[in-house]
C-alpha atoms as a PDB file:
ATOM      1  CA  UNK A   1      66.829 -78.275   9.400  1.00  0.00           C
ATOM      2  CA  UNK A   2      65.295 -80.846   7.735  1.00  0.00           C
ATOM      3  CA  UNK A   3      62.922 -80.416   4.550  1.00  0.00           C
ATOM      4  CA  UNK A   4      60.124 -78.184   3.492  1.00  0.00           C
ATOM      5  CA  UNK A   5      56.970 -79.642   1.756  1.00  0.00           C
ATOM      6  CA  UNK A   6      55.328 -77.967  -1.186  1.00  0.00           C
ATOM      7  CA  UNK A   7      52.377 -79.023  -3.082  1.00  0.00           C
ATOM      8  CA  UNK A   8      53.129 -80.149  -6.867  1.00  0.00           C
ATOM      9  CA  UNK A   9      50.776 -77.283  -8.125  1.00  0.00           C
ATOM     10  CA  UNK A  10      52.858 -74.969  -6.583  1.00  0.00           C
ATOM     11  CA  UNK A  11      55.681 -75.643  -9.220  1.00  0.00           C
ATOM     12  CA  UNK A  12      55.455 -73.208 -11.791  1.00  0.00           C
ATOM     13  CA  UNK A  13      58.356 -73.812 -14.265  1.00  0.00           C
ATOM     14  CA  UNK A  14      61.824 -73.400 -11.350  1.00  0.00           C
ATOM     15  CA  UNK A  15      59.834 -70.917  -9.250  1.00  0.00           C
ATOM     16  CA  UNK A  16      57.984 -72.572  -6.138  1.00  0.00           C
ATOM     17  CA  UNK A  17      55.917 -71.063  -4.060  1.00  0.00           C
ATOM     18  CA  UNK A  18      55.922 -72.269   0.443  1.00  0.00           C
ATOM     19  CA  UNK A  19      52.518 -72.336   2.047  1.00  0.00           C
ATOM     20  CA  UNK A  20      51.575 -69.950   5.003  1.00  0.00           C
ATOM     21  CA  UNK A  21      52.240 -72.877   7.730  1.00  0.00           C
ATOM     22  CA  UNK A  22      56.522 -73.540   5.761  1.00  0.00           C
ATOM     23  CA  UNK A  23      56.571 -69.539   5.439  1.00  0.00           C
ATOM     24  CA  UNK A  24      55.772 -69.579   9.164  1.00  0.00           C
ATOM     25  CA  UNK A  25      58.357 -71.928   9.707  1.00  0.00           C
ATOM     26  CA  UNK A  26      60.871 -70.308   7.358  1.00  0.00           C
ATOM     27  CA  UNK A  27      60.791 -66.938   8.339  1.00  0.00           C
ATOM     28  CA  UNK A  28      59.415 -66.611  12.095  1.00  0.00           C
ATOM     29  CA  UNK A  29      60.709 -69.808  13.599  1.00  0.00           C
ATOM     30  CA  UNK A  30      64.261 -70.709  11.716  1.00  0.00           C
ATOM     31  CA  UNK A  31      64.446 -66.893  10.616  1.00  0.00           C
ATOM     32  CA  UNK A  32      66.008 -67.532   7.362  1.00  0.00           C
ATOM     33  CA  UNK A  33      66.697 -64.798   4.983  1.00  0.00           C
ATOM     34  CA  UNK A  34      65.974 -64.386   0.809  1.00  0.00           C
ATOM     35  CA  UNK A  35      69.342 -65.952  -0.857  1.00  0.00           C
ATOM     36  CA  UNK A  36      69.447 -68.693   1.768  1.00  0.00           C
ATOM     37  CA  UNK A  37      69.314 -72.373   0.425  1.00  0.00           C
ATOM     38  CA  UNK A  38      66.610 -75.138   1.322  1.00  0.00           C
ATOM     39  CA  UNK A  39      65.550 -79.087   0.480  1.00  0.00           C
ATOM     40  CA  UNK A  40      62.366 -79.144   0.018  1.00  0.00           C
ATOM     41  CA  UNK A  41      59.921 -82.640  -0.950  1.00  0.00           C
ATOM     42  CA  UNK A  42      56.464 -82.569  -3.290  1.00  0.00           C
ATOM     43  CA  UNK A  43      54.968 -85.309  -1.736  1.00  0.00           C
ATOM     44  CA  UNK A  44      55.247 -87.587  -4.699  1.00  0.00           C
ATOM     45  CA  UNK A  45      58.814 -88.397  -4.900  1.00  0.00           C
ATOM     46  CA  UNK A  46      60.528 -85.567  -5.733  1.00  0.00           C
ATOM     47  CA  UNK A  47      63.224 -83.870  -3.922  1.00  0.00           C
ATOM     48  CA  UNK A  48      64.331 -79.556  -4.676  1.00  0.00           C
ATOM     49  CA  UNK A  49      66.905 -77.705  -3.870  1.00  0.00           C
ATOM     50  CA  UNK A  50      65.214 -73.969  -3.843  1.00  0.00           C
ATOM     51  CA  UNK A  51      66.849 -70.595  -3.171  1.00  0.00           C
ATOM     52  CA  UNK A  52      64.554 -68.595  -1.314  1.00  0.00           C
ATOM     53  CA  UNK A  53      63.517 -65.242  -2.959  1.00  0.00           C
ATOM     54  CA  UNK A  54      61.273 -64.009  -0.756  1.00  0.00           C
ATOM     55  CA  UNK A  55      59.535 -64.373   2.907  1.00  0.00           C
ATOM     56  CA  UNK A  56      56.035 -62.728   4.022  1.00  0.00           C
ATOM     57  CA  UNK A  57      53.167 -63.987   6.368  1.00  0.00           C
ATOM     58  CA  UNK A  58      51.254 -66.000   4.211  1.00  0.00           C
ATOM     59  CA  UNK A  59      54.083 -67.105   1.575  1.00  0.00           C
ATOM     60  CA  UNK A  60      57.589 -67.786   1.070  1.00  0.00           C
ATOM     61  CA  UNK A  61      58.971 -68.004  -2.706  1.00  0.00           C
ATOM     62  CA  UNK A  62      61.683 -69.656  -4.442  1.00  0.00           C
ATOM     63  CA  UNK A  63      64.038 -70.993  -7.311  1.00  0.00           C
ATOM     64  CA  UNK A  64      64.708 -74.176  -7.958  1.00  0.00           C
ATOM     65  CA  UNK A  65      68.027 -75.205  -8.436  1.00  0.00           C
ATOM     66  CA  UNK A  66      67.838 -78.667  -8.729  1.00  0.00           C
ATOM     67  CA  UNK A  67      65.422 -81.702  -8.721  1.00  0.00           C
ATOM     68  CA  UNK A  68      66.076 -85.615  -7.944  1.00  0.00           C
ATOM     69  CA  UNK A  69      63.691 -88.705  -7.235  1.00  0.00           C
ATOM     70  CA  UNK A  70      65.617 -89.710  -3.602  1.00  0.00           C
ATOM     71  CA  UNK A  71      63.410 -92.152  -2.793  1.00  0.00           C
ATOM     72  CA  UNK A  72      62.678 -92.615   0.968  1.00  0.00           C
ATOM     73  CA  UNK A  73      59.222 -94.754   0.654  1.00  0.00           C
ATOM     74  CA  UNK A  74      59.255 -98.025   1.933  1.00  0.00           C
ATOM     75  CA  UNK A  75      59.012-100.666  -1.220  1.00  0.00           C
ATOM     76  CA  UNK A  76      56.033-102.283   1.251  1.00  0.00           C
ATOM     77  CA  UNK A  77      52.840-100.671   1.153  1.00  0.00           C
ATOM     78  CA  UNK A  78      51.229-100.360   4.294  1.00  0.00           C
ATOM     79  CA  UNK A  79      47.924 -99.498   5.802  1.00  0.00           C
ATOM     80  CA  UNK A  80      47.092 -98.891   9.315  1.00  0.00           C
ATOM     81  CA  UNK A  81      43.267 -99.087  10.370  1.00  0.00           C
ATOM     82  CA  UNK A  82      43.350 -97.966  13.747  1.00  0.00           C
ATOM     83  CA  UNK A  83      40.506 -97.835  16.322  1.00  0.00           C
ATOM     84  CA  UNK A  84      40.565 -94.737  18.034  1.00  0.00           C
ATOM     85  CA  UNK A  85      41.526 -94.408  21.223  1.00  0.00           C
ATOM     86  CA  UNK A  86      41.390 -91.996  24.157  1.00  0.00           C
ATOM     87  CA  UNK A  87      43.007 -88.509  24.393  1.00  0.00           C
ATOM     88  CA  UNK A  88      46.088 -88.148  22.432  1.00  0.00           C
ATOM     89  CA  UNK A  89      46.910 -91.402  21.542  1.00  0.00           C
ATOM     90  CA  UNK A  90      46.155 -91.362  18.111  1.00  0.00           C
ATOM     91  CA  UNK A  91      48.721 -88.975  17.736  1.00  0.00           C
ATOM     92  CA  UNK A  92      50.902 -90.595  18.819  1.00  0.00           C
ATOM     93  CA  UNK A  93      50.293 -93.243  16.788  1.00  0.00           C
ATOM     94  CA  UNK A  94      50.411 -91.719  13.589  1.00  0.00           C
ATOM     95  CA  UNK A  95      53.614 -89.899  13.926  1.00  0.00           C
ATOM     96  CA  UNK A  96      55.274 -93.402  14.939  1.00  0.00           C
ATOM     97  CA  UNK A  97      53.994 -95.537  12.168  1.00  0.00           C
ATOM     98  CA  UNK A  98      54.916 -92.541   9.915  1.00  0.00           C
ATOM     99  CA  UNK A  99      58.135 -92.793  10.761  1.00  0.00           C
ATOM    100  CA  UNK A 100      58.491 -96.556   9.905  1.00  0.00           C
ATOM    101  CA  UNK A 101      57.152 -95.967   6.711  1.00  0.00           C
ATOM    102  CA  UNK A 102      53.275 -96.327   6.735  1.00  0.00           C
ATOM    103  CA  UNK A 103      52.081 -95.181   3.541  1.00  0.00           C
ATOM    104  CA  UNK A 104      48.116 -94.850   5.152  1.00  0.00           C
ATOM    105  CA  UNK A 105      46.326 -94.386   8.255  1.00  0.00           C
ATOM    106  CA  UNK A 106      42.396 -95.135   8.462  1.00  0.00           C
ATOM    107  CA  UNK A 107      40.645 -94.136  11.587  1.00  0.00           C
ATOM    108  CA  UNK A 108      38.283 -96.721  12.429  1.00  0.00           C
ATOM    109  CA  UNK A 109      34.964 -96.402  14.532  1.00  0.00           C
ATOM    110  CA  UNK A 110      34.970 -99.714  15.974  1.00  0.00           C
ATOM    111  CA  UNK A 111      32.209-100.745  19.087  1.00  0.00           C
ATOM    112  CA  UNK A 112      34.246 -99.962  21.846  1.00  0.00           C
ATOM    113  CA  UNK A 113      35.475 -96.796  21.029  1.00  0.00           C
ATOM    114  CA  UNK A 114      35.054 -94.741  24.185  1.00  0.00           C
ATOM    115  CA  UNK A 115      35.755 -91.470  22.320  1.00  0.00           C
ATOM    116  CA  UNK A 116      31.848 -90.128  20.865  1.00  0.00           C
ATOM    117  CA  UNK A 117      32.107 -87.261  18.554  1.00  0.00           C
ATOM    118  CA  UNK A 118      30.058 -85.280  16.065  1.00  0.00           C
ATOM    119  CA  UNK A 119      31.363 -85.702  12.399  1.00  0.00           C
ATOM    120  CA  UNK A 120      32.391 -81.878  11.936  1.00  0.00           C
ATOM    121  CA  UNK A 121      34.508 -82.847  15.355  1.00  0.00           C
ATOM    122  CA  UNK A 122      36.140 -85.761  13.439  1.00  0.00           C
ATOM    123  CA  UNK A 123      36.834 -83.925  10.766  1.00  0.00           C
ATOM    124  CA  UNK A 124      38.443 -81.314  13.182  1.00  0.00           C
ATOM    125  CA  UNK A 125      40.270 -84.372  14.104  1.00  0.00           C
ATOM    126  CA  UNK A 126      41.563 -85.790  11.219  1.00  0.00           C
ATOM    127  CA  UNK A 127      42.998 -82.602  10.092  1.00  0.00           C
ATOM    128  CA  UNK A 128      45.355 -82.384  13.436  1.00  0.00           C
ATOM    129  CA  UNK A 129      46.211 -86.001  12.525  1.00  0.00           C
ATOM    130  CA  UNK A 130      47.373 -85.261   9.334  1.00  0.00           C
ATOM    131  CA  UNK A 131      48.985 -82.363  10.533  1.00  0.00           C
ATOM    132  CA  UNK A 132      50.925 -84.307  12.613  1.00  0.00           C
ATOM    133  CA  UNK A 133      51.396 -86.939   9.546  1.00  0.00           C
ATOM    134  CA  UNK A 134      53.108 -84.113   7.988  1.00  0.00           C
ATOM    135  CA  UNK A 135      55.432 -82.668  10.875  1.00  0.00           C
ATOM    136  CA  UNK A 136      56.578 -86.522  11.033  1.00  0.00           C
ATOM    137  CA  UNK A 137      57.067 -86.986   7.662  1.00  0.00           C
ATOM    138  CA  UNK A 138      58.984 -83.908   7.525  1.00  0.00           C
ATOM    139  CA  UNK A 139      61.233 -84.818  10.693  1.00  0.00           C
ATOM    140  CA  UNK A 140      62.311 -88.050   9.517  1.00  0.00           C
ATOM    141  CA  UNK A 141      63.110 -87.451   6.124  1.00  0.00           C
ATOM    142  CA  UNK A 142      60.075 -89.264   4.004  1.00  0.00           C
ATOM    143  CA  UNK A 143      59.575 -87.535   0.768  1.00  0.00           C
ATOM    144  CA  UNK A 144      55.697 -88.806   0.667  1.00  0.00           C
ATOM    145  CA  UNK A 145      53.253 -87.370   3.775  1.00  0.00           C
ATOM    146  CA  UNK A 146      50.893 -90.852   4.612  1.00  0.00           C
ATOM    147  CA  UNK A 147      47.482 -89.826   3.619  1.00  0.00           C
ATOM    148  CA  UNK A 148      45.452 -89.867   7.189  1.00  0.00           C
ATOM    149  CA  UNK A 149      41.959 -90.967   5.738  1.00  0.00           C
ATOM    150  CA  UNK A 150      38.758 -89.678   7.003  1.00  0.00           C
ATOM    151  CA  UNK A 151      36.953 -91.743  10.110  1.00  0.00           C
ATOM    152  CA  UNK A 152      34.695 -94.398   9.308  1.00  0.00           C
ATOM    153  CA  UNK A 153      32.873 -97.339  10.938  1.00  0.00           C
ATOM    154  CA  UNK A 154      34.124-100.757  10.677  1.00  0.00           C
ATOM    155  CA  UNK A 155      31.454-101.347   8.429  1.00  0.00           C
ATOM    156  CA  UNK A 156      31.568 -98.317   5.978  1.00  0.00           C
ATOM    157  CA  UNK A 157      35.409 -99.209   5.833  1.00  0.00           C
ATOM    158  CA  UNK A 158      35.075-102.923   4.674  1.00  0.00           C
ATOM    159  CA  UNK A 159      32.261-101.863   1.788  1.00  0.00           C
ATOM    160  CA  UNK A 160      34.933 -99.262   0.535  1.00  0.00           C
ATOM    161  CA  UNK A 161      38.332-101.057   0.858  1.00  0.00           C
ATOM    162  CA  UNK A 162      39.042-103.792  -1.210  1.00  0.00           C
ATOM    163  CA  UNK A 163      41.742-105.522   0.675  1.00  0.00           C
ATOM    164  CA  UNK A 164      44.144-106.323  -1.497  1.00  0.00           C
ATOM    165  CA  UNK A 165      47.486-108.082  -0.582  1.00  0.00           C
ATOM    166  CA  UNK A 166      47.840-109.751   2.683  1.00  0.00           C
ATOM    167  CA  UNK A 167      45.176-108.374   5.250  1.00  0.00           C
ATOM    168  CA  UNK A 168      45.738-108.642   9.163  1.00  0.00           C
ATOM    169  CA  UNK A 169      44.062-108.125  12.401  1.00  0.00           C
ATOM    170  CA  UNK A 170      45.675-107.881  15.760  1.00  0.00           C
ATOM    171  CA  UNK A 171      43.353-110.002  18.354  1.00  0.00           C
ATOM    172  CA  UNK A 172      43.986-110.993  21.910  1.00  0.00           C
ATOM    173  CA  UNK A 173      42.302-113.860  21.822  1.00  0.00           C
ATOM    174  CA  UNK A 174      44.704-115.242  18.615  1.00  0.00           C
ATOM    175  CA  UNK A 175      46.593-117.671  19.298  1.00  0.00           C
ATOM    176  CA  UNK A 176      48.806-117.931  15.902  1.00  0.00           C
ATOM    177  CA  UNK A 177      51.233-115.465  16.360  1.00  0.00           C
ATOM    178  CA  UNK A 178      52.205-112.522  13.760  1.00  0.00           C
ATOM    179  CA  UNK A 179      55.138-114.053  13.166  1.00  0.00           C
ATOM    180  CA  UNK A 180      54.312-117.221  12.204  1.00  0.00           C
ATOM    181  CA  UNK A 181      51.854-116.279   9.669  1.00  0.00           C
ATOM    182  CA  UNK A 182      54.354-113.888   8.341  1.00  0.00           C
ATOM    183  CA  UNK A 183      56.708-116.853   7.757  1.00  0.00           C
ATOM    184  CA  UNK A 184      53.951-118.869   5.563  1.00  0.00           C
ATOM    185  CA  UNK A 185      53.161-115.617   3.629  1.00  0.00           C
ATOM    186  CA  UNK A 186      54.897-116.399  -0.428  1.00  0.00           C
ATOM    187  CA  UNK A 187      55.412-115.154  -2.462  1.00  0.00           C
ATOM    188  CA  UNK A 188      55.981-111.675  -0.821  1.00  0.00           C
ATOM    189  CA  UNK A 189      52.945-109.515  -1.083  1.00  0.00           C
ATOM    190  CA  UNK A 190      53.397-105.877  -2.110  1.00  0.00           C
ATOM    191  CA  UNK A 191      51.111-103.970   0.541  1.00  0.00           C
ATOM    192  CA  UNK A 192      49.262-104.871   3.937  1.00  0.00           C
ATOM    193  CA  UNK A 193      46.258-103.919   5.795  1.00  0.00           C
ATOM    194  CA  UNK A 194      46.298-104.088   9.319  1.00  0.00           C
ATOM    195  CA  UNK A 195      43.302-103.844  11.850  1.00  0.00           C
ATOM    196  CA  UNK A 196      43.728-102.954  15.314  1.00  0.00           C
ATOM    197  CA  UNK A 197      40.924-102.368  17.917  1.00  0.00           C
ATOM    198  CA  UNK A 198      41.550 -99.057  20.358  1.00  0.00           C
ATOM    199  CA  UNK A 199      41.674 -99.903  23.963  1.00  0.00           C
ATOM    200  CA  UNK A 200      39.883-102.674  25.042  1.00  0.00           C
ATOM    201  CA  UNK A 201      40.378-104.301  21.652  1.00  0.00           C
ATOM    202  CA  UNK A 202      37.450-105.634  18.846  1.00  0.00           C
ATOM    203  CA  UNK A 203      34.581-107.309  20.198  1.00  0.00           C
ATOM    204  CA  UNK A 204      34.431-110.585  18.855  1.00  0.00           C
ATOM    205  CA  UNK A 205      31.627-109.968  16.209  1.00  0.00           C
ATOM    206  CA  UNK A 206      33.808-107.368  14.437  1.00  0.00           C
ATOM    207  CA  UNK A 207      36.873-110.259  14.422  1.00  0.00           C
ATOM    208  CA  UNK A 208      34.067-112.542  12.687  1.00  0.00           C
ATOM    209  CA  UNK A 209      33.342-109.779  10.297  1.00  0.00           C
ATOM    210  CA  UNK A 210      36.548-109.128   9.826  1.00  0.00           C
ATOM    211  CA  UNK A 211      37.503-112.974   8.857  1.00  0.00           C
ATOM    212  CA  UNK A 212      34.245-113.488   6.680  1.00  0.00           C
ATOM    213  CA  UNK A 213      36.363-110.725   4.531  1.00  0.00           C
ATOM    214  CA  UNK A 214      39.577-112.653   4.565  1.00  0.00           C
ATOM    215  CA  UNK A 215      41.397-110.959   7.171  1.00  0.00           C
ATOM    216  CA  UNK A 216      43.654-113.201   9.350  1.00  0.00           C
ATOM    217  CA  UNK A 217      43.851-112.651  12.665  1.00  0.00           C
ATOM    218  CA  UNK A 218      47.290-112.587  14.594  1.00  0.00           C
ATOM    219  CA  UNK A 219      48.637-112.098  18.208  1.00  0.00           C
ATOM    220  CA  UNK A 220      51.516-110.439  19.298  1.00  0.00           C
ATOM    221  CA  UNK A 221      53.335-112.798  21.890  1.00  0.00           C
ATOM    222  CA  UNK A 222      52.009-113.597  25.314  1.00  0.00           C
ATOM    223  CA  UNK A 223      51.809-109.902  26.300  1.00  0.00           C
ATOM    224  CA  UNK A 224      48.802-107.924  25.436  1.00  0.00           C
ATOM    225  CA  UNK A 225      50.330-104.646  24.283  1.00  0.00           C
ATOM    226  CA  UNK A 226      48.638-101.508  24.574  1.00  0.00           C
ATOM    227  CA  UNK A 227      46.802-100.037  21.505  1.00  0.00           C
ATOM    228  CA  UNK A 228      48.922 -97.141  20.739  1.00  0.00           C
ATOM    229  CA  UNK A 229      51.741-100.273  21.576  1.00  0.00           C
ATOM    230  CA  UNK A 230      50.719-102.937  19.104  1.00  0.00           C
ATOM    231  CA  UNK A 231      50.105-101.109  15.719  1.00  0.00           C
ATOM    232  CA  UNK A 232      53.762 -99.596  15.298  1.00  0.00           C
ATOM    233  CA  UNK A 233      55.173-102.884  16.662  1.00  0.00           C
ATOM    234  CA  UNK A 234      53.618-104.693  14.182  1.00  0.00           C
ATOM    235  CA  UNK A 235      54.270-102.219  11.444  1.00  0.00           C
ATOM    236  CA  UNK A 236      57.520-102.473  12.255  1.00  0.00           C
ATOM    237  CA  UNK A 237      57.767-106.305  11.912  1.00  0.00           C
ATOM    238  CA  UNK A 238      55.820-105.970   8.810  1.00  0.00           C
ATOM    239  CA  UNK A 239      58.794-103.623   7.281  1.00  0.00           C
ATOM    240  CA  UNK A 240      61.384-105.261   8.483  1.00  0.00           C
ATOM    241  CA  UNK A 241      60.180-108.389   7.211  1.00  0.00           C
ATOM    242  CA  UNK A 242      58.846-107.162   3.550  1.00  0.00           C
ATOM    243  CA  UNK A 243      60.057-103.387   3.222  1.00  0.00           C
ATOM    244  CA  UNK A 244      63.068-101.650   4.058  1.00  0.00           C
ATOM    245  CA  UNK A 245      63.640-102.051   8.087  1.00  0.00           C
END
């Protein structure tokens, strides 16, 4: 069935209240019933175990029975800052790195983005991504949703991030392999950024920009992976190498 997310202001005392999308999915698509019991996640940390009271359109209630901290979060704090790419990619993307544990997703705007679209269309955007941040998050069992950011250039992301901890870029035209620098990297860093251009990859002015920051760039083998390709793969090396894979 897998579990339910509520928001922490939700939680009054051991009643809970569902939103209209988990009263949707309570009541119309699983067709549970009051008196039935669920797991449900805050988003923080917390796990429930809630007795549903009650089911309409726009809310489900319930009583808590019990609470515990089951942690599912990766000890390795990871970013993603993904160029966009083309049609539903980015999708795609999110609900894989999600999956492995990603604990952020930034949308970049980077120069070869094919995809052009006015900001209230982003922000259209966004909110499907983290919708789909969400679905994955509930799917595989994570007890914190990765916070999809909103879409920014490459240059309104750099004067806003601070990059802390060790900071990557996937480039082509690297030679050093991921995996290499990975092995110099000590003591082990808490968190990662990592950059990755959308098809066609960064021009090479954005990888200069990117270095002047501090950001080392890395390759991925002798294969150049596809966009929606390369950021989970490396994710996933980055977990299994520093988190919990």
């Amino acid at each position: 069935m897998g579990k339910f997310h509520i928001r922490p202001e939700a939680i009054t005392g051991d009643r809970v209240i569902f939103d209209a999308q988990e009263a949707h999915h309570l009541g119309r698509v699983l067709r549970l019933r009051p008196g039935e019991v669920v797991q449900a996640v805050d988003g923080r940390g917390a796990e429930f175990t809630v007795r549903l009271e009650s089911l309409h359109a726009r809310e489900a209630v319930g009583r808590i029975l019990s609470r515990s901290d089951r942690s599912t979060e990766s000890p390795f704090d990871i970013t993603l800052a993904q160029g966009i790419p083309k049609g539903d990619k980015m999708e795609w993307i999110v609900k894989t790195v999600t999956e492995l544990g990603a604990a952020r997703i930034v949308p970049l705007l980077t120069e070869r983005v094919i995809v052009q679209l006015p900001l209230s269309r982003w922000r259209e955007r966004r909110r499907r991504w983290q919708r789909v941040a969400k679905e994955a998050a509930k799917q595989c069992g994570r007890s914190v949703i990765p916070a999809v950011e909103p879409v920014l250039t490459l240059d309104e992301f750099l004067a806003d991030d601070a990059l802390a901890g060790l900071a990557l870029c996937l480039w082509e035209g690297e030679r050093g392999d991921l995996g290499t620098i990975l092995d110099s990297v000590s003591p082990a860093p808490a968190s990662a950024l990592l950059v990755v251009g959308p098809e066609g990859g960064l021009a090479i002015k954005e990888v200069d920009l990117l270095r002047a920051r501090g950001v080392r760039t890395a390759g991925l083998g002798p294969r150049i992976l596809r966009t929606e390709t390369a950021g989970p793969v490396a994710v996933a090396l980055l977990q299994s190498r520093f988190g919990d894979l």
